[in-house]
Protein backbone atom coordinates (compact mmCIF):
# COMPACT_ATOMS: atom_id res chain seq x y z
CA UNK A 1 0.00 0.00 0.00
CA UNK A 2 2.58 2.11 -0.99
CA UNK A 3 1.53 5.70 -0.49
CA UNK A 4 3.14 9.58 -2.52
CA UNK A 5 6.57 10.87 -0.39
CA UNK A 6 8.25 13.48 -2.44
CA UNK A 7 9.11 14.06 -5.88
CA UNK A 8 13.30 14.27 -6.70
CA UNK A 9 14.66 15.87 -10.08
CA UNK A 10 17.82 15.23 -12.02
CA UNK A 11 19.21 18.94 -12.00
CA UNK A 12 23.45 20.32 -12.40
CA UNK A 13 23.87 19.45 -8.34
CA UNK A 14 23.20 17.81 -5.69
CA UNK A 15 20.29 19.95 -3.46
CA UNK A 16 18.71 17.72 -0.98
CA UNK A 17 16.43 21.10 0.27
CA UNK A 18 15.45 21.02 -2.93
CA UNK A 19 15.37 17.99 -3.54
CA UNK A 20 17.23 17.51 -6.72
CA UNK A 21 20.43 15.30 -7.37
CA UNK A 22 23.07 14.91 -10.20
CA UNK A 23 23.30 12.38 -12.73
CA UNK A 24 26.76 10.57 -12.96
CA UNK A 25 28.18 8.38 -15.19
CA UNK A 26 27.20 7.22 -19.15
CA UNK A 27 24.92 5.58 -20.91
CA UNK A 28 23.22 2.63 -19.21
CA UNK A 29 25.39 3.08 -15.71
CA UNK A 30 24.24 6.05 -14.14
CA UNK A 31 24.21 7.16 -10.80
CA UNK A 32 22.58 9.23 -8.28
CA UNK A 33 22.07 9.53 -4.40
CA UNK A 34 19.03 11.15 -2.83
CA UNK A 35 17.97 11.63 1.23
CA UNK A 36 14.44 10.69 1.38
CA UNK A 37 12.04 12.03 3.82
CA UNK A 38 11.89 9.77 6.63
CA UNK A 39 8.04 9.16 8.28
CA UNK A 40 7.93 7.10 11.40
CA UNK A 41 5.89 4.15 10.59
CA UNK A 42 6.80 4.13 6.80
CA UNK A 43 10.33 2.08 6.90
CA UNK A 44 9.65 0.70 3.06
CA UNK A 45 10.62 3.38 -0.14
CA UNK A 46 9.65 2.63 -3.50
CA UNK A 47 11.00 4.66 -6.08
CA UNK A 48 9.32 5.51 -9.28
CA UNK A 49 11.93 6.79 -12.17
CA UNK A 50 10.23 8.48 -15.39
CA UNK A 51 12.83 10.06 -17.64
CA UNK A 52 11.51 12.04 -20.68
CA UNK A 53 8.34 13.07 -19.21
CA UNK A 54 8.06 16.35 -17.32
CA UNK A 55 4.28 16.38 -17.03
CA UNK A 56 1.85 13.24 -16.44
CA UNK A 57 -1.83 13.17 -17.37
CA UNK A 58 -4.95 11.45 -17.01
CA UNK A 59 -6.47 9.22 -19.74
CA UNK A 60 -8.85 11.96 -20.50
CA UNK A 61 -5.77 13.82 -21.37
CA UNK A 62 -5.97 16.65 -18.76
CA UNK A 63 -2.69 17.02 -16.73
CA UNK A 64 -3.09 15.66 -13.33
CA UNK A 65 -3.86 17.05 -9.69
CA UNK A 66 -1.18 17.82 -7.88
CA UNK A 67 0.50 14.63 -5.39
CA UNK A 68 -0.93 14.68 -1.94
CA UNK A 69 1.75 13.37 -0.05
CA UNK A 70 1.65 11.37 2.78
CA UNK A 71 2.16 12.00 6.28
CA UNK A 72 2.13 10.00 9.59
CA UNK A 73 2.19 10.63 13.84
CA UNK A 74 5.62 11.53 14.95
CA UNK A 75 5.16 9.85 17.87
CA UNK A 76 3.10 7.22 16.90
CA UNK A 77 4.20 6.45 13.30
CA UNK A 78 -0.08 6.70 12.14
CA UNK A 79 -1.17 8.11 9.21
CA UNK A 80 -2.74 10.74 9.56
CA UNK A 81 -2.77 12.04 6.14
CA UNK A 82 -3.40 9.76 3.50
CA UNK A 83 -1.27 10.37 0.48
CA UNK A 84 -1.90 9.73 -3.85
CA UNK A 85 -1.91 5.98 -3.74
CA UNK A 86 0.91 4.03 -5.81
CA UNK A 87 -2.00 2.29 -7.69
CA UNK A 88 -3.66 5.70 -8.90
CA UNK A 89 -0.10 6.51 -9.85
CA UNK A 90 0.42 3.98 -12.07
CA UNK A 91 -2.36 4.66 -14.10
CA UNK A 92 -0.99 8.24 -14.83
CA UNK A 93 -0.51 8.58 -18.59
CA UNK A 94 1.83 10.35 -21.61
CA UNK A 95 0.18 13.29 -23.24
CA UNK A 96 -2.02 12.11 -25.92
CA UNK A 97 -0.42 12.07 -29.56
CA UNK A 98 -3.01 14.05 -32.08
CA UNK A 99 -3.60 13.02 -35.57
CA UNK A 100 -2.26 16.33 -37.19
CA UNK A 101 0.52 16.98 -34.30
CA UNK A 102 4.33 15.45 -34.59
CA UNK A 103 4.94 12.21 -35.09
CA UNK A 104 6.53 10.13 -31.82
CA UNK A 105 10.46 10.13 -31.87
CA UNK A 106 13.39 10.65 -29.20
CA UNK A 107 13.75 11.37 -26.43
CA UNK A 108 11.11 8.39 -25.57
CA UNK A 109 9.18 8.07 -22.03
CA UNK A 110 11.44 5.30 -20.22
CA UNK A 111 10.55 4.14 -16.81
CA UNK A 112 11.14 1.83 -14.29
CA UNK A 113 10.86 1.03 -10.30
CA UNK A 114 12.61 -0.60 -6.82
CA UNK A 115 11.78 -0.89 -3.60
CA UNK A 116 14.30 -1.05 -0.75
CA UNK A 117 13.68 0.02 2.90
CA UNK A 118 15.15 2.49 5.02
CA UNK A 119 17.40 1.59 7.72
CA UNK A 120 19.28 5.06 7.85
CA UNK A 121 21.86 4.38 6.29
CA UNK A 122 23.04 3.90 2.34
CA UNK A 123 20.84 1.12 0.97
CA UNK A 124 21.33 0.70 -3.15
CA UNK A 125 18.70 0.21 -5.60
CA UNK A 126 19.21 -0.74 -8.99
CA UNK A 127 16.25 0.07 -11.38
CA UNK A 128 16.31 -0.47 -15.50
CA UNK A 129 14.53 2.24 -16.89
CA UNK A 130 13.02 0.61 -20.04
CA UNK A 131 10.92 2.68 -23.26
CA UNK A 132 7.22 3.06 -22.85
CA UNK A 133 6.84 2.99 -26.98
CA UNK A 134 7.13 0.01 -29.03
CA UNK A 135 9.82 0.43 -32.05
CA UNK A 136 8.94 -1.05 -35.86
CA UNK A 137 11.68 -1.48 -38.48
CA UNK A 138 10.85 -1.79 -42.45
CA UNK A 139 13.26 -4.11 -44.46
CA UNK A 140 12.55 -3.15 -48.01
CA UNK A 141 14.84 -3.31 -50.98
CA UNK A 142 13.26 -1.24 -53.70
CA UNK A 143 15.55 -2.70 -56.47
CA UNK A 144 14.07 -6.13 -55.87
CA UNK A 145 10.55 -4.78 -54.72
CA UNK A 146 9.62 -1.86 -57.06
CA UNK A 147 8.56 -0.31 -54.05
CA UNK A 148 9.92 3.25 -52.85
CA UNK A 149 8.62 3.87 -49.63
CA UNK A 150 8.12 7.87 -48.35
CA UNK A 151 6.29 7.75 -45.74
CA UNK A 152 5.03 4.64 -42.92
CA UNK A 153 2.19 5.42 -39.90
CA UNK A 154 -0.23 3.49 -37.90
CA UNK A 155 -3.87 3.19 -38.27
CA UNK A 156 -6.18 2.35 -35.43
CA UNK A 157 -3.62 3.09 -32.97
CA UNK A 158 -3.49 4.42 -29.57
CA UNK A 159 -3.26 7.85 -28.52
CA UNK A 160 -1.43 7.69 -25.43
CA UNK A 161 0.03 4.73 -22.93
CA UNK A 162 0.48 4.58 -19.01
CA UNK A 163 3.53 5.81 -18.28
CA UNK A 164 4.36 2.76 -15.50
CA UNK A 165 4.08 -0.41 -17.44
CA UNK A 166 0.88 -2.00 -16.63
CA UNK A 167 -2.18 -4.05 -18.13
CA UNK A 168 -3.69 -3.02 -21.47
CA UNK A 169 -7.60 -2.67 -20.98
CA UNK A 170 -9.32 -3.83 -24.35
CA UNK A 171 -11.44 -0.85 -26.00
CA UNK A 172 -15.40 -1.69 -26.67
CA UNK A 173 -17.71 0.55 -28.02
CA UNK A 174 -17.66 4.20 -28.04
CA UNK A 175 -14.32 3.95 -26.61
CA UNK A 176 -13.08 2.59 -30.03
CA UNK A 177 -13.80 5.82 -31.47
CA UNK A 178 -10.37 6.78 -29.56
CA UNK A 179 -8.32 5.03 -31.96
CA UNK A 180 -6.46 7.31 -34.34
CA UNK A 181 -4.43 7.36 -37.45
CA UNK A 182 -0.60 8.63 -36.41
CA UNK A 183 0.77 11.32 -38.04
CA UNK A 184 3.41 11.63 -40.08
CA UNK A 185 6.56 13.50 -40.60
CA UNK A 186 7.21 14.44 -44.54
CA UNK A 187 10.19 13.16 -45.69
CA UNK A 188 11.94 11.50 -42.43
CA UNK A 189 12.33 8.44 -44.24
CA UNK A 190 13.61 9.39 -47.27
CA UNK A 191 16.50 10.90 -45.39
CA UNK A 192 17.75 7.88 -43.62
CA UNK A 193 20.28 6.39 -45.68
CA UNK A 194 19.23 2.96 -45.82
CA UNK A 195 15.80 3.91 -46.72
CA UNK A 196 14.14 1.93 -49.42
CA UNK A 197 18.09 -0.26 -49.57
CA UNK A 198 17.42 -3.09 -46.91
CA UNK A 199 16.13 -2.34 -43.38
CA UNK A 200 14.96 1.33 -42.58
CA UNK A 201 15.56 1.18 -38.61
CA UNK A 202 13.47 3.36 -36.23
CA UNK A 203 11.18 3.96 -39.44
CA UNK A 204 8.48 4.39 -36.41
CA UNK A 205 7.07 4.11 -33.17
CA UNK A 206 3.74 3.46 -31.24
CA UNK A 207 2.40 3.41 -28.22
CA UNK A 208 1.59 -0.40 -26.93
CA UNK A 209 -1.56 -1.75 -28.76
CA UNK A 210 -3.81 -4.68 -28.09
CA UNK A 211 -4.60 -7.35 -30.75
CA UNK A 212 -8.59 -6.22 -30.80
CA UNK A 213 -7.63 -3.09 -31.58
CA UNK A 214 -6.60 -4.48 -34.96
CA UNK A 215 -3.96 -1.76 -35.74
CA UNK A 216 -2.66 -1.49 -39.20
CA UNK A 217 0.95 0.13 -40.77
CA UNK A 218 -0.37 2.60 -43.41
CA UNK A 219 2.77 2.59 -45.93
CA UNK A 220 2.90 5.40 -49.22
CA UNK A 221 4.68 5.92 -51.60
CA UNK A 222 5.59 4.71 -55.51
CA UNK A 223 5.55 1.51 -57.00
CA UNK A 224 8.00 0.91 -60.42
CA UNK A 225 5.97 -1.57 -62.45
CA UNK A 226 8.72 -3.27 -64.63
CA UNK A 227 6.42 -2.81 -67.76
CA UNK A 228 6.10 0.76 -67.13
CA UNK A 229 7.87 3.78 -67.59
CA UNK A 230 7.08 5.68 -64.65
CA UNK A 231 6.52 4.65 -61.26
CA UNK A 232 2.58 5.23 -59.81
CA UNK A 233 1.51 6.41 -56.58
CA UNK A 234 0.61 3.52 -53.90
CA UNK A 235 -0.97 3.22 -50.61
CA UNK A 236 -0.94 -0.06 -48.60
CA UNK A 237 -2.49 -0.98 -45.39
CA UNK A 238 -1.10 -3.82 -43.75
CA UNK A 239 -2.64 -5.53 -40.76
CA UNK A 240 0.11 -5.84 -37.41
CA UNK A 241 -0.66 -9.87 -37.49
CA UNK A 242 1.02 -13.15 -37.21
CA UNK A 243 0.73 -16.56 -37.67
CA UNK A 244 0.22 -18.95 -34.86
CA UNK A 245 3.30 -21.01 -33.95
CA UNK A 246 1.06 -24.29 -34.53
CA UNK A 247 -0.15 -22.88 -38.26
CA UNK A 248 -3.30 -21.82 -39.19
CA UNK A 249 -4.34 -18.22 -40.31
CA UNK A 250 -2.94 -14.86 -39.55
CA UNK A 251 -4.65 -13.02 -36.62
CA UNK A 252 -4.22 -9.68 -34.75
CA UNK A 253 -1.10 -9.54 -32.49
CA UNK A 254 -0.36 -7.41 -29.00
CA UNK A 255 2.70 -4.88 -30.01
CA UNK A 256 4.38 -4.47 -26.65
CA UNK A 257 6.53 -1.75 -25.28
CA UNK A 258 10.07 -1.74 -25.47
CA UNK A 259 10.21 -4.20 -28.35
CA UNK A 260 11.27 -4.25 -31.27
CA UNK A 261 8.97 -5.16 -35.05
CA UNK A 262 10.24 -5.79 -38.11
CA UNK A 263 8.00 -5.79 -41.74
CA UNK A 264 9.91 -7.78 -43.88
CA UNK A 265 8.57 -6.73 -47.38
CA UNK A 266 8.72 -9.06 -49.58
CA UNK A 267 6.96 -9.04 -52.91
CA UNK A 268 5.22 -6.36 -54.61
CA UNK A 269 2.40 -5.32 -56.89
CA UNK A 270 0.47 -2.26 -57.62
CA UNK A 271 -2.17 -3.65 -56.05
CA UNK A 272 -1.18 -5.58 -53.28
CA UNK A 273 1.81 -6.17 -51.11
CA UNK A 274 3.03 -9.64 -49.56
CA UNK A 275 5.10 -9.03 -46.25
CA UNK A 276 5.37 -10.42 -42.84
CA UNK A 277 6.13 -8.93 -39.55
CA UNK A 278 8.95 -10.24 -37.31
């Protein structure tokens, strides 16, 4: 029943009246200290670490009421103030991403969490922060293909995702009307230099979808028919499915945070596309 303390910030120093603390170290092995508040009666700490994400908001989209943080008897070690539980925390969300606004890209929302309990003195916690977006990858070779891809987005995807990992509900009725078509950036792919020459990496990213939301890839741009002269405009839509390690037909797949998709194009016509996701 882990109950709102304090919030600390990553800021140029160490300032535990302020509570902020410095970042040290690279890459995946950073480092920080901070000097919790200490409540008689509260001897467990768990620690909630969002990087990427200065403001939370509800699912309605609104940003959220401020923490009430929690406080207990001095003497006694009671609660006498109850504070944001962790389990309305958790439920927080990103802002939502709007059909005409900027596509998702870096810095992504990472998170992660720990638990360790104070005994006043230095207790260690080790927490993987890991990215609240799921990544998809194209592998197309236009020479062999025909196609020349300029732009890839989601269809029937989802606006926004809890920022602490947790379960997916499944959307029913009106609430499928909140699925949206992502927008796109002109031209980002055509810049990457192994765009439309074997696997575009990065070529997008999504918020975590369920399989009944039956999310799709939207991909544009021209096909070269070999008994043509000029290459034609083409739109494809291409359902996020797989097929079932036992056989059997294609269905709708979960696309999970923090992991990786690649559409392996394989064969083209101007009229249909044959391609699998990996």
């Amino acid at each position: 029943d882990y109950q709102y303390l304090e919030t600390w910030k990553a800021a140029a120093q160490d300032d535990t009246a302020a509570k902020t603390f410095k970042l040290s170290g690279a890459g995946t092995a950073r480092k920080a200290s901070i000097f919790p508040t200490e409540l008689k009666g509260i001897p467990n700490l768990k620690l909630y670490c969002v990087a990427n994400s200065t403001t939370l908001y509800k699912a309605d989209g609104d940003p959220i009421d401020p923490l009430v943080a929690v406080k207990t008897n001095a003497a006694t070690g009671a609660i006498e103030t109850d504070g944001t539980k962790a389990t309305d925390f958790e439920k927080y969300c990103t802002a939502k991403l709007e059909p005409a606004g900027t596509a998702l890209g870096t810095p992504l929302v990472m998170t992660g969490s720990g638990t360790t309990k104070i005994l006043g003195n230095i207790a260690t916690v080790n927490i993987e922060l890991k990215r609240r977006v799921s990544r998809f990858d194209i592998d197309n070779e236009s020479a062999k293909t025909g196609l020349i891809i300029e732009s890839v987005a989601l269809g029937n995807g989802r606006n926004q995702a809890t920022v602490m990992p947790g379960t997916l509900a499944e959307l029913s009725g009106p609430d499928l009307a909140n699925l949206i078509e992502y927008p796109v950036t002109e031209g980002s792919y055509l810049m990457l230099p192994k765009a439309n020459q074997g696997v575009t990496e990065s070529a997008l990213y999504t918020y975590p979808l369920k399989d009944t939301d039956e999310a799709f890839l939207i991909i544009k741009g021209k096909y070269q028919n070999p008994m043509q002269k000029d290459p034609v405009p083409v739109e494809y839509h291409l359902d996020i499915q797989r097929v079932p390690d036992g056989g059997g037909a294609a269905t709708f797949m979960d696309v999970v945070a923090n992991t990786r998709y690649t559409l392996h194009i394989k064969e083209v016509m101007e009229a249909t596309i044959t391609a699998f996701f990996e």
